[in-house]
PDB file of N, CA and C in Angstrom:
ATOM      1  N   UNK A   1     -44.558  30.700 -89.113  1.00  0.00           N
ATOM      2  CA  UNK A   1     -44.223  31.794 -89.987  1.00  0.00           C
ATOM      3  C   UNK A   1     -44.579  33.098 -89.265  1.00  0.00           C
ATOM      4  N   UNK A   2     -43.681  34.161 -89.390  1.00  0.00           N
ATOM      5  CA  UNK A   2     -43.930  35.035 -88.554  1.00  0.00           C
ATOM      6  C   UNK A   2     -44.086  36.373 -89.775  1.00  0.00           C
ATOM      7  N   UNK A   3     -44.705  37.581 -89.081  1.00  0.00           N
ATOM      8  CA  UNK A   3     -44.999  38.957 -90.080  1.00  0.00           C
ATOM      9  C   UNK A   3     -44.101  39.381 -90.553  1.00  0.00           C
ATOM     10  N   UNK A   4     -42.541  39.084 -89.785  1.00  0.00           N
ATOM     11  CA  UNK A   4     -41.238  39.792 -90.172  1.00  0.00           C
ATOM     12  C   UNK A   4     -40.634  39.306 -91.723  1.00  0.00           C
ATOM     13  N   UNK A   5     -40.774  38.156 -91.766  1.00  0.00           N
ATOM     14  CA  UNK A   5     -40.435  37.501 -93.452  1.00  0.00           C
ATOM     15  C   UNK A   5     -40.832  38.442 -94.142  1.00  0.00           C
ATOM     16  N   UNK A   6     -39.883  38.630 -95.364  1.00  0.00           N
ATOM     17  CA  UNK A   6     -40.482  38.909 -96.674  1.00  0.00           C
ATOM     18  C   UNK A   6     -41.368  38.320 -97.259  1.00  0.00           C
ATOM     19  N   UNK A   7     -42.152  38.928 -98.468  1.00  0.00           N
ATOM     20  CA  UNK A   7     -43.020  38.020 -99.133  1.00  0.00           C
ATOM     21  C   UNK A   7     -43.780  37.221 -97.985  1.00  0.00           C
ATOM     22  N   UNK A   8     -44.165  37.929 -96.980  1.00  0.00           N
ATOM     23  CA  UNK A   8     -45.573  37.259 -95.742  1.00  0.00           C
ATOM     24  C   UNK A   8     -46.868  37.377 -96.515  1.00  0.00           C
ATOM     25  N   UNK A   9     -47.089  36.427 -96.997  1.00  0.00           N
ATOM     26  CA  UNK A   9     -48.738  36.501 -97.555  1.00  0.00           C
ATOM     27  C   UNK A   9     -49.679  36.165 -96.169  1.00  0.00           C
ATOM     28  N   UNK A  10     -48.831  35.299 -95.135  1.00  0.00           N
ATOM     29  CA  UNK A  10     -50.046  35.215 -94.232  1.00  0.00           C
ATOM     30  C   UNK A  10     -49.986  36.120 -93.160  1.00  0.00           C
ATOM     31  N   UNK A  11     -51.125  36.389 -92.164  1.00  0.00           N
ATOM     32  CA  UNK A  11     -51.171  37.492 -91.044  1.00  0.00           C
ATOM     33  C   UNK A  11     -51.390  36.845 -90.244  1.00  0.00           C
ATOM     34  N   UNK A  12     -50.491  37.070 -88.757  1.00  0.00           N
ATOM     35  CA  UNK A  12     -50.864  36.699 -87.376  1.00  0.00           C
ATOM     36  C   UNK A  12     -52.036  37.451 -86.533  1.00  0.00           C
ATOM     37  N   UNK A  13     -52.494  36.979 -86.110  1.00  0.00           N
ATOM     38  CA  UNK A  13     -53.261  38.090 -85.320  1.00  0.00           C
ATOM     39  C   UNK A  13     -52.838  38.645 -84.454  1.00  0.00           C
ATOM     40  N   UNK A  14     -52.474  39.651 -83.329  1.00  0.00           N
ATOM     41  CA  UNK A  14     -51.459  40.429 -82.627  1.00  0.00           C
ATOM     42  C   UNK A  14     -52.507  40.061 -81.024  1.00  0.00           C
ATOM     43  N   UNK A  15     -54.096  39.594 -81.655  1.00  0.00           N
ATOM     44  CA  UNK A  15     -54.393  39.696 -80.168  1.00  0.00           C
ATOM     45  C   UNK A  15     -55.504  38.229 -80.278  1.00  0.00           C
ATOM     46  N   UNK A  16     -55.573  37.449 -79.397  1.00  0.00           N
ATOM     47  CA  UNK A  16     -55.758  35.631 -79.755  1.00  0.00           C
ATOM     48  C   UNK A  16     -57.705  36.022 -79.882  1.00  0.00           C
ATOM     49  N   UNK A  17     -58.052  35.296 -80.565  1.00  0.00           N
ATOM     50  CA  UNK A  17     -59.368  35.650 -81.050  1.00  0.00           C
ATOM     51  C   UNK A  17     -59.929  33.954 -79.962  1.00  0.00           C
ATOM     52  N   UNK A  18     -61.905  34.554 -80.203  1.00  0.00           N
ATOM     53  CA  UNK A  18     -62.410  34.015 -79.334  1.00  0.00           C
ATOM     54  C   UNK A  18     -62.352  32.199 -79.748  1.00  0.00           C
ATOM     55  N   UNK A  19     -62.464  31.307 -79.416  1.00  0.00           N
ATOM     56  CA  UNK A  19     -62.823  30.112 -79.459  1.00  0.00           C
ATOM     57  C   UNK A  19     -64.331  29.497 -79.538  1.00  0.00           C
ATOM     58  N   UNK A  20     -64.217  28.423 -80.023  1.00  0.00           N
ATOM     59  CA  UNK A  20     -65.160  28.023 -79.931  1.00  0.00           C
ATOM     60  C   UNK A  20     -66.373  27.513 -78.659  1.00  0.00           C
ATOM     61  N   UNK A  21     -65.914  27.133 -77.893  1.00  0.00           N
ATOM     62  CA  UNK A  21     -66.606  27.240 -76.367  1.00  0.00           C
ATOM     63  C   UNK A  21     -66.782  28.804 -75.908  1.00  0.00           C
ATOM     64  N   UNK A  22     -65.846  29.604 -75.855  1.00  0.00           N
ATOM     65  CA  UNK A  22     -66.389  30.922 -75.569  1.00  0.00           C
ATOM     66  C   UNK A  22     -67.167  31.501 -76.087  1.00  0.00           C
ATOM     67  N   UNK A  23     -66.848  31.310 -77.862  1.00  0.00           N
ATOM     68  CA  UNK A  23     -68.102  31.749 -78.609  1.00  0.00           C
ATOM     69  C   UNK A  23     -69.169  31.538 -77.907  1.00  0.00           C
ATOM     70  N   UNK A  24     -69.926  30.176 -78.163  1.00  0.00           N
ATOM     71  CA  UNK A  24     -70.542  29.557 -77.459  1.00  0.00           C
ATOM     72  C   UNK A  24     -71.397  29.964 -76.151  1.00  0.00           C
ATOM     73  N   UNK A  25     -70.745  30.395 -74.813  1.00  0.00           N
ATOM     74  CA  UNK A  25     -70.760  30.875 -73.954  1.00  0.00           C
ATOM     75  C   UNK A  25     -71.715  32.403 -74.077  1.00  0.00           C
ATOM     76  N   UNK A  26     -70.606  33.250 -75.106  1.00  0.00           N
ATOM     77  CA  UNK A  26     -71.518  34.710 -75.106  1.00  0.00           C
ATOM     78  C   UNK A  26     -72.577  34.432 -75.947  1.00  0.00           C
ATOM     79  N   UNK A  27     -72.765  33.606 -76.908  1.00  0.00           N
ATOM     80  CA  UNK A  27     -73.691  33.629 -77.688  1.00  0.00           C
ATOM     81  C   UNK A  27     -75.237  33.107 -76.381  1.00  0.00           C
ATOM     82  N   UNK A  28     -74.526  32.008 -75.797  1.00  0.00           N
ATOM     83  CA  UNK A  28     -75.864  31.389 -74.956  1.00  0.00           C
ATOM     84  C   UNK A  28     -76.302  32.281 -73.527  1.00  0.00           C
ATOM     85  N   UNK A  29     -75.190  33.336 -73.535  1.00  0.00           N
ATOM     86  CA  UNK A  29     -75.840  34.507 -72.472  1.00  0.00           C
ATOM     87  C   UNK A  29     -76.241  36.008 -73.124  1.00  0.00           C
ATOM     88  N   UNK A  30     -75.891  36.074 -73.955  1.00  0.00           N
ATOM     89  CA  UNK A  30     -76.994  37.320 -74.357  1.00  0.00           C
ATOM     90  C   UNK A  30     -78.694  36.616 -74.788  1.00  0.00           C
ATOM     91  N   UNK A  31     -78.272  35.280 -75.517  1.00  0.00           N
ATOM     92  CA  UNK A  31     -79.708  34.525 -75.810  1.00  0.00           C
ATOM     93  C   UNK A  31     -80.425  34.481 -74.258  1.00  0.00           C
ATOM     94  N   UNK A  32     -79.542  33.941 -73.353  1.00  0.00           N
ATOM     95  CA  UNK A  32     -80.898  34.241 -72.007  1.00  0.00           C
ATOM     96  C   UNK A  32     -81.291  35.311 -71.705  1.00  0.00           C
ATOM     97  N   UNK A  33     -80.315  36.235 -71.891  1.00  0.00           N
ATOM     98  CA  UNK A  33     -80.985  37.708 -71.686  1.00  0.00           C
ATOM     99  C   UNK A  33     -81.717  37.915 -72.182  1.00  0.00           C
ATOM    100  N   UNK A  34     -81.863  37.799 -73.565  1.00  0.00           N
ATOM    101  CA  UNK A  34     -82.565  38.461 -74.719  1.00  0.00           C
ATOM    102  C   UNK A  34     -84.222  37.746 -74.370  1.00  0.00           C
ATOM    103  N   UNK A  35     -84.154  36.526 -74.049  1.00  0.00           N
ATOM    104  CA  UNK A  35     -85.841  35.548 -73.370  1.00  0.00           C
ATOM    105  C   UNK A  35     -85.777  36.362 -72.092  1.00  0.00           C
ATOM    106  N   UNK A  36     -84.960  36.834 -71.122  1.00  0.00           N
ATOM    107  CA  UNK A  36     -85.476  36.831 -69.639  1.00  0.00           C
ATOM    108  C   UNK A  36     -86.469  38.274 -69.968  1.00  0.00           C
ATOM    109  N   UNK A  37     -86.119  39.459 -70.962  1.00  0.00           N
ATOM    110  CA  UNK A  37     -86.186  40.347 -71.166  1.00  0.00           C
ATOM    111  C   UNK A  37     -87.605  40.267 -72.123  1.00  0.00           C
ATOM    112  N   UNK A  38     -87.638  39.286 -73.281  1.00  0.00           N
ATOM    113  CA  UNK A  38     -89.022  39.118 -73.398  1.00  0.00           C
ATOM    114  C   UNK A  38     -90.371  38.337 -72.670  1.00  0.00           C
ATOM    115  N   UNK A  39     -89.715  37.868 -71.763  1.00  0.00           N
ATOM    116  CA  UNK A  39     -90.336  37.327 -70.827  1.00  0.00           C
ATOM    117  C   UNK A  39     -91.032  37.936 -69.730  1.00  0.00           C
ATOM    118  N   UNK A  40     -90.042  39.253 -69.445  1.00  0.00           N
ATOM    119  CA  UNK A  40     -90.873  40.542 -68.307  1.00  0.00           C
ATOM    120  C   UNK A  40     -91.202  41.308 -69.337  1.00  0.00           C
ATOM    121  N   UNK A  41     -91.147  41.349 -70.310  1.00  0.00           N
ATOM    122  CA  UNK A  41     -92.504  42.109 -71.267  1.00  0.00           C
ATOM    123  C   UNK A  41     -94.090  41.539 -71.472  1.00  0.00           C
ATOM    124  N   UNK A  42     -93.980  40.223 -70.928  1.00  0.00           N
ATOM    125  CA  UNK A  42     -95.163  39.670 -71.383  1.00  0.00           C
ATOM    126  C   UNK A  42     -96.455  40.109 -70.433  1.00  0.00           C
ATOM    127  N   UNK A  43     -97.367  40.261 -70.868  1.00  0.00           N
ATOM    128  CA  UNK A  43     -98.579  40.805 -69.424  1.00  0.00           C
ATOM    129  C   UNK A  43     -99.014  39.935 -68.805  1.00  0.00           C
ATOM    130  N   UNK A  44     -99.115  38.528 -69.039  1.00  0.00           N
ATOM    131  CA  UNK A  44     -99.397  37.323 -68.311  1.00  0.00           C
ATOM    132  C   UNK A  44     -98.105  36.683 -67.601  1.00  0.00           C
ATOM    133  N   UNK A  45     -98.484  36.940 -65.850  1.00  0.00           N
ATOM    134  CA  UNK A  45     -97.499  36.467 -65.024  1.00  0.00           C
ATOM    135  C   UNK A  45     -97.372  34.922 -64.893  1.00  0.00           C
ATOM    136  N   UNK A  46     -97.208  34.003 -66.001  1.00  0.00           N
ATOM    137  CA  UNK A  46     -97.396  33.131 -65.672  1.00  0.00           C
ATOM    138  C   UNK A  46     -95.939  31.927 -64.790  1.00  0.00           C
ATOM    139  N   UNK A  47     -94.707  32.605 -64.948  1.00  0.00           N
ATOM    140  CA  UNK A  47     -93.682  32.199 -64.004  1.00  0.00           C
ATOM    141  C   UNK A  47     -94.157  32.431 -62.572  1.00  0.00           C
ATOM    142  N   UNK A  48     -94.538  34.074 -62.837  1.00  0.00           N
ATOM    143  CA  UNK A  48     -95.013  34.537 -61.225  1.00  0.00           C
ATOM    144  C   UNK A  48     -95.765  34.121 -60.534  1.00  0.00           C
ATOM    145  N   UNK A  49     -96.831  33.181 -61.064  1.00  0.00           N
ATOM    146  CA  UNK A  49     -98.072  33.068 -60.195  1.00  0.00           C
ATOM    147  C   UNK A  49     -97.492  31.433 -59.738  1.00  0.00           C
ATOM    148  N   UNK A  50     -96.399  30.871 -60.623  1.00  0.00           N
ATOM    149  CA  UNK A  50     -96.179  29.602 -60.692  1.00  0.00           C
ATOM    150  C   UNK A  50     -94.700  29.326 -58.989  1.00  0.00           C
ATOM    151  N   UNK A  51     -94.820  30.407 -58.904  1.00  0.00           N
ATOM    152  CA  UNK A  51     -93.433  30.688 -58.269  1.00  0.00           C
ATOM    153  C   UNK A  51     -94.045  31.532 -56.568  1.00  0.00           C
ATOM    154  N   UNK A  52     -95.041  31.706 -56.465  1.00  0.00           N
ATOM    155  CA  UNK A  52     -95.442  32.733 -55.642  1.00  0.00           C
ATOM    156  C   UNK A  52     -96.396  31.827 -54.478  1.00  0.00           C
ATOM    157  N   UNK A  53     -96.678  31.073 -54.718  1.00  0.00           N
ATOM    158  CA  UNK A  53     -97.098  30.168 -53.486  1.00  0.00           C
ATOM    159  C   UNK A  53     -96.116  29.196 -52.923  1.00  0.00           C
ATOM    160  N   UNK A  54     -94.805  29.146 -53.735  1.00  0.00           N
ATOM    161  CA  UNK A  54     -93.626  28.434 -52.814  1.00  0.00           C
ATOM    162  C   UNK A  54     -92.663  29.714 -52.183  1.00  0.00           C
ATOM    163  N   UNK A  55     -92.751  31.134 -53.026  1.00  0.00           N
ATOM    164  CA  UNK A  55     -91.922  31.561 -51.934  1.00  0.00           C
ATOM    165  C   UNK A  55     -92.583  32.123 -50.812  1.00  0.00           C
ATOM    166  N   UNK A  56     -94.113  32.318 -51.112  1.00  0.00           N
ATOM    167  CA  UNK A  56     -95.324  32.865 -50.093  1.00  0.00           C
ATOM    168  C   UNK A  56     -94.982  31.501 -48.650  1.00  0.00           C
ATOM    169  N   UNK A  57     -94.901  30.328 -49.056  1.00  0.00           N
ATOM    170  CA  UNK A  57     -94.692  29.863 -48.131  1.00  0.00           C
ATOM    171  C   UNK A  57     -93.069  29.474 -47.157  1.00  0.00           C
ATOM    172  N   UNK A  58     -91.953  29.590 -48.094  1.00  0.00           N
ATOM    173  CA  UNK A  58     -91.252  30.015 -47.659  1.00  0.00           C
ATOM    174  C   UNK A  58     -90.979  31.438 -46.893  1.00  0.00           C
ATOM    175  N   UNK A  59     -91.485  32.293 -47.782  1.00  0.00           N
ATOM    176  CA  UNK A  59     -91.470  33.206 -46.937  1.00  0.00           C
ATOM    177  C   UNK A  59     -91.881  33.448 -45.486  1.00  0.00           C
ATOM    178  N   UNK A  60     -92.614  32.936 -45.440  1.00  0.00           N
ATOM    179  CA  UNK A  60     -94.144  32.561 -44.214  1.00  0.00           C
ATOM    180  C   UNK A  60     -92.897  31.535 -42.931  1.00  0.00           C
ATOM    181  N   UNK A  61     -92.525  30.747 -43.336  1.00  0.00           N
ATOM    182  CA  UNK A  61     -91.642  30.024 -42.616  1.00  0.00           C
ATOM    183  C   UNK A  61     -90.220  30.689 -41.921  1.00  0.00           C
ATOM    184  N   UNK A  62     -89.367  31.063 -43.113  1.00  0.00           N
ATOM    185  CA  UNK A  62     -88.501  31.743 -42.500  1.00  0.00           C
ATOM    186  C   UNK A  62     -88.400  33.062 -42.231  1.00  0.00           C
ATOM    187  N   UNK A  63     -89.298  34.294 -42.961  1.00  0.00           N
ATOM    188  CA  UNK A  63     -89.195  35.448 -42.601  1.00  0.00           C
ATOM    189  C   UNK A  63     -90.421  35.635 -42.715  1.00  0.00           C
ATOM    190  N   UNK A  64     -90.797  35.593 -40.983  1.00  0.00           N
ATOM    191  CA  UNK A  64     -92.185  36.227 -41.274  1.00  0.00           C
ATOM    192  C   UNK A  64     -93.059  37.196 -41.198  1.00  0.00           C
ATOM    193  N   UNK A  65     -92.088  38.013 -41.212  1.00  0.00           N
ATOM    194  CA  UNK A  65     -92.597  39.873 -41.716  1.00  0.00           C
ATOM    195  C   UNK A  65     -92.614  40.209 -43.054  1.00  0.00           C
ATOM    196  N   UNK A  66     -91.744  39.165 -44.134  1.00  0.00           N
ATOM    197  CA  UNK A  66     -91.857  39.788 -45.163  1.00  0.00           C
ATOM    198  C   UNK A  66     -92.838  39.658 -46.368  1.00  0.00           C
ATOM    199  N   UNK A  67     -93.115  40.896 -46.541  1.00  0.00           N
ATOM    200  CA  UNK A  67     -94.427  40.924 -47.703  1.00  0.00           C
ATOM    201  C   UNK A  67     -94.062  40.221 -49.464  1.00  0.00           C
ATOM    202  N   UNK A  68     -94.654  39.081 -49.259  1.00  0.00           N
ATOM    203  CA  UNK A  68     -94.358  38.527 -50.890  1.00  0.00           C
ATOM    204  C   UNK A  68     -95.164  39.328 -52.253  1.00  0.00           C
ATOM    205  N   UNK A  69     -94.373  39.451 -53.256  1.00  0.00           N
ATOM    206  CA  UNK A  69     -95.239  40.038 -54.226  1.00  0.00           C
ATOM    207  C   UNK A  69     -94.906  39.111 -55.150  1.00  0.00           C
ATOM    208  N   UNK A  70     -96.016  39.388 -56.520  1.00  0.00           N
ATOM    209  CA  UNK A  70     -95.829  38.796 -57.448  1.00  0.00           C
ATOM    210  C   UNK A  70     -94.845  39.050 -57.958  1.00  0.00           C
ATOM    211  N   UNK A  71     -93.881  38.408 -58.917  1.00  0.00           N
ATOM    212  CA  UNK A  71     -92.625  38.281 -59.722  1.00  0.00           C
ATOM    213  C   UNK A  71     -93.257  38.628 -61.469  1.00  0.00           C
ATOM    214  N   UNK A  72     -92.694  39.205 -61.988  1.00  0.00           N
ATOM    215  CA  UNK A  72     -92.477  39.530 -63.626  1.00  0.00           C
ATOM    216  C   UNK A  72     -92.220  38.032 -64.248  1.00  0.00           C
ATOM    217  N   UNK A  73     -92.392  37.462 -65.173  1.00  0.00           N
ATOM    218  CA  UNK A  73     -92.187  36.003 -65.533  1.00  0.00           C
ATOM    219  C   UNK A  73     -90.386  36.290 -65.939  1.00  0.00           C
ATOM    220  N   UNK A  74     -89.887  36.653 -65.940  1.00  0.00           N
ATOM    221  CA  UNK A  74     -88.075  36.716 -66.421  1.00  0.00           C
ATOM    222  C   UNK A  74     -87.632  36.638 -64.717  1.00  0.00           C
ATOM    223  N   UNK A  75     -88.053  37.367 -64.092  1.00  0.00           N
ATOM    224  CA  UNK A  75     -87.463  37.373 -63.180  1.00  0.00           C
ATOM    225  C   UNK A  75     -87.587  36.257 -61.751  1.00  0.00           C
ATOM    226  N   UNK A  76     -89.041  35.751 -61.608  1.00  0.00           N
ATOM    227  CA  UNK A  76     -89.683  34.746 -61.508  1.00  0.00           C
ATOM    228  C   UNK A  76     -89.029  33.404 -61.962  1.00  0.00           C
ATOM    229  N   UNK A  77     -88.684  33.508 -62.991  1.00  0.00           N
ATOM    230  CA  UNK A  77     -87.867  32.294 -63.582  1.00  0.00           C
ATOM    231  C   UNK A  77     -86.254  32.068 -63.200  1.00  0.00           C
ATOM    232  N   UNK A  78     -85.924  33.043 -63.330  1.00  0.00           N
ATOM    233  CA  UNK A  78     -84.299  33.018 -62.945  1.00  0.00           C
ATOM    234  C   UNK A  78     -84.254  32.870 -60.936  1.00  0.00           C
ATOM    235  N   UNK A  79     -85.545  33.085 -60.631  1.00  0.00           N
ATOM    236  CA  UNK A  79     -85.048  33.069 -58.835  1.00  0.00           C
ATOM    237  C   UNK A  79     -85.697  30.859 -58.977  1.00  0.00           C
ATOM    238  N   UNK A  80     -86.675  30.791 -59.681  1.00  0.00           N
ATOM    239  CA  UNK A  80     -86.993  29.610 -59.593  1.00  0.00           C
ATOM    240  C   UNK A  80     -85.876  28.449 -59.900  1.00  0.00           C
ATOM    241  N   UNK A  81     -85.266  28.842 -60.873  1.00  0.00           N
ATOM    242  CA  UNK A  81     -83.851  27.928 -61.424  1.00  0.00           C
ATOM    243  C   UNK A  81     -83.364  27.553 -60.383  1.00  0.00           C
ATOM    244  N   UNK A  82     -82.534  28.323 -59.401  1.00  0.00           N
ATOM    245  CA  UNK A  82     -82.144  27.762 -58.311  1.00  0.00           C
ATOM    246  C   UNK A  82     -82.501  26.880 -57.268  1.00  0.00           C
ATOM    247  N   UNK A  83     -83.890  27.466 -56.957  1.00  0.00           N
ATOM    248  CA  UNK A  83     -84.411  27.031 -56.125  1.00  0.00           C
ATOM    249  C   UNK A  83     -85.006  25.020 -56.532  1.00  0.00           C
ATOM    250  N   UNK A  84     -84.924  24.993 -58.134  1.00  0.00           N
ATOM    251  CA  UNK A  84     -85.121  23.610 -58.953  1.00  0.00           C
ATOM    252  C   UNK A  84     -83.739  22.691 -58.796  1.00  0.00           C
ATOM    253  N   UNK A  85     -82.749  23.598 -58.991  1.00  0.00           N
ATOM    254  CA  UNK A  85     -81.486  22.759 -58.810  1.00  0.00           C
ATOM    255  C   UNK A  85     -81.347  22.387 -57.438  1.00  0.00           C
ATOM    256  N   UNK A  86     -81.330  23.116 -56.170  1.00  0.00           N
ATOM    257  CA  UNK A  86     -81.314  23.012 -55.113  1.00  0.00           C
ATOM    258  C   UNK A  86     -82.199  21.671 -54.840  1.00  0.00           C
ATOM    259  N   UNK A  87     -83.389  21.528 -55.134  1.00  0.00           N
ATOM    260  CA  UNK A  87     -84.307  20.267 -54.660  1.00  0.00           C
ATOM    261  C   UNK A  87     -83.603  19.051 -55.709  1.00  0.00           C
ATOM    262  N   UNK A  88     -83.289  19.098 -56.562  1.00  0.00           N
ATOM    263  CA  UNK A  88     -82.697  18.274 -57.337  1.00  0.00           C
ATOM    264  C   UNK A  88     -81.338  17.660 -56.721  1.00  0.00           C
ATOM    265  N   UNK A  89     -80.284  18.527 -56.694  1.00  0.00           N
ATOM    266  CA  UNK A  89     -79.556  18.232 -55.869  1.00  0.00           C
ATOM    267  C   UNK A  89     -79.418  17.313 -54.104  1.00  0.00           C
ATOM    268  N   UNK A  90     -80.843  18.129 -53.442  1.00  0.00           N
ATOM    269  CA  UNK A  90     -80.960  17.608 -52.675  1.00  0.00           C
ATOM    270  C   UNK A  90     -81.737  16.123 -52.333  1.00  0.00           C
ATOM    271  N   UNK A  91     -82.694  15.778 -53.677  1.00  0.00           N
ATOM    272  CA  UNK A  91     -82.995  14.531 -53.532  1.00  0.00           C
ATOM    273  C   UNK A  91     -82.200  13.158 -54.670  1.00  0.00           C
ATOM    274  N   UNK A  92     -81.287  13.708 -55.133  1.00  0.00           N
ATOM    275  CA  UNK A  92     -80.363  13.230 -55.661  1.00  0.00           C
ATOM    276  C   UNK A  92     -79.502  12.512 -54.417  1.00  0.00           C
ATOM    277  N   UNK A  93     -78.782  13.494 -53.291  1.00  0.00           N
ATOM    278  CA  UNK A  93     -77.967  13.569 -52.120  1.00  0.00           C
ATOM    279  C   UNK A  93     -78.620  12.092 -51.283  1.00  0.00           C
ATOM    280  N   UNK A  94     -80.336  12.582 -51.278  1.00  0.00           N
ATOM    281  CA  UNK A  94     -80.829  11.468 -50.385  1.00  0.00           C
ATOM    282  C   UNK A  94     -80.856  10.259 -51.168  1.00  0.00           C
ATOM    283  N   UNK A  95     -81.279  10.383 -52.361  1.00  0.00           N
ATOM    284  CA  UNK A  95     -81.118   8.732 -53.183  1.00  0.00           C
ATOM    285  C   UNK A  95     -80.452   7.968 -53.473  1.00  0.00           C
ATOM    286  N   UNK A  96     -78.861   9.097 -52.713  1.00  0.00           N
ATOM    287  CA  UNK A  96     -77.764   8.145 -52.773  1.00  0.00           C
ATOM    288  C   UNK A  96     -77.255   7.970 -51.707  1.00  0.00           C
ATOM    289  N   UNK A  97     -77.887   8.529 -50.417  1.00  0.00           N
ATOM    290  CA  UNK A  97     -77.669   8.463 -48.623  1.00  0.00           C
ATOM    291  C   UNK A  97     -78.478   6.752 -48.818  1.00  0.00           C
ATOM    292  N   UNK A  98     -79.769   6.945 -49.352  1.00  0.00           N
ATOM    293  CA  UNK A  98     -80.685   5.607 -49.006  1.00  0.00           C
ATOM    294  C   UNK A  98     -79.662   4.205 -49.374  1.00  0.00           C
ATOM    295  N   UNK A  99     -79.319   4.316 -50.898  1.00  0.00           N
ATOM    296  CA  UNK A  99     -78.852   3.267 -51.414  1.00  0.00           C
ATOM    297  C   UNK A  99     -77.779   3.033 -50.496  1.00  0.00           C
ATOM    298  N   UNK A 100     -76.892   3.763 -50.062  1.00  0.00           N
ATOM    299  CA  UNK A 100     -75.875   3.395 -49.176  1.00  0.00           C
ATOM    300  C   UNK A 100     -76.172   2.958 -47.938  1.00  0.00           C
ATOM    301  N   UNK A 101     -77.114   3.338 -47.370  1.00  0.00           N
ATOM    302  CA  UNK A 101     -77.590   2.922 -45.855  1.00  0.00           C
ATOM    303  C   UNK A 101     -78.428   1.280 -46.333  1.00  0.00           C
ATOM    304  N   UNK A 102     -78.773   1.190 -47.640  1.00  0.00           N
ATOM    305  CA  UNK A 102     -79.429  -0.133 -48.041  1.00  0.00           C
ATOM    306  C   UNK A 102     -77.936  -1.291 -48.211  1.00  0.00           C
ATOM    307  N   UNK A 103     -76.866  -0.315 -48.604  1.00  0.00           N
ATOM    308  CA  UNK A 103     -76.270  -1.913 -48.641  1.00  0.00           C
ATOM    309  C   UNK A 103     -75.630  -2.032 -47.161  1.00  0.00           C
ATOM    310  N   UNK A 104     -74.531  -0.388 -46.257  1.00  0.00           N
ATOM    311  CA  UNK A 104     -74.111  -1.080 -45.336  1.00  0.00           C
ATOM    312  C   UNK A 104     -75.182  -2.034 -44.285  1.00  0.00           C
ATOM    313  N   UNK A 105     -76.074  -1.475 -43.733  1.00  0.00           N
ATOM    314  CA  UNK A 105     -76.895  -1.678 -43.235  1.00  0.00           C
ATOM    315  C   UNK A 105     -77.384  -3.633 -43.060  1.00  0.00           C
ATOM    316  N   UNK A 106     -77.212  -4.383 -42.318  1.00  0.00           N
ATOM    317  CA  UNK A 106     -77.446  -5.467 -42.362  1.00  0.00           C
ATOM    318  C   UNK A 106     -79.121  -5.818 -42.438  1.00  0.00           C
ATOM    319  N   UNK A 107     -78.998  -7.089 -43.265  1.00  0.00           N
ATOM    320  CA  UNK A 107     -80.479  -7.268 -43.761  1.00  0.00           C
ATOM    321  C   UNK A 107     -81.544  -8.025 -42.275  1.00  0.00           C
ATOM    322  N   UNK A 108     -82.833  -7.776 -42.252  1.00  0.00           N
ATOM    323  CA  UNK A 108     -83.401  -7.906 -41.154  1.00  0.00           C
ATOM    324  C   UNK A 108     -83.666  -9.640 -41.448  1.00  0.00           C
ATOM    325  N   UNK A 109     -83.575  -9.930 -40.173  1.00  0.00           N
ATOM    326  CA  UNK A 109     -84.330 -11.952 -40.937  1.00  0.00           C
ATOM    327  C   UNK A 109     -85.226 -11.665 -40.644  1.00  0.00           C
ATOM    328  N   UNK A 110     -85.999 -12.558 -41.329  1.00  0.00           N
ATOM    329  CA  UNK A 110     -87.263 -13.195 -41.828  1.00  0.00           C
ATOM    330  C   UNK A 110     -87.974 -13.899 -41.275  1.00  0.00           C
TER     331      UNK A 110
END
């Protein structure tokens, strides 16, 4: 049914409204904002202090001029995320290098 009919009791919308997954989407990124933001308000660094002896030692390894500081807990958290998926990913990668090298791999006798 279109707006042009007579007697149109119903209305099209002229411009396609959001969905449900998109909803979704903005709703679950202003919500991280809205924590990352009370999170660097808080006075206890506790992301930062949790986060600052792995990049102190990364740092130390690959750049080693650069001065590490403590992190704000919002911000602390969002560099840590990655760095969680990354090891995840990567011992995921090996647990499935092993299993494969366990079956081609011929068995040793006994």
């Amino acid at each position: 049914m279109s707006n042009n009919e007579p007697n149109n009791h119903y209305y099209e919308l002229a411009v396609r409204s959001l969905g449900l997954i998109e909803g979704a989407i903005i709703v679950m990124t202003v919500g991280a904002m809205a924590v990352v933001q009370w999170l660097d308000e808080q006075p206890l660094k506790v992301f930062g202090w949790f986060l600052f002896p792995i990049e102190f030692l990364l740092n130390a390894v690959f750049f080693p001029g650069t001065e590490t500081r403590l992190r704000k807990n919002g911000a602390a958290l969002l560099e840590a995320l990655p760095m969680f998926l990354l090891s995840y990913v990567l011992y995921r990668f090996a647990k499935t290098a092993i299993s494969v090298l366990r079956r081609v791999l011929p068995k040793r006798p006994q």
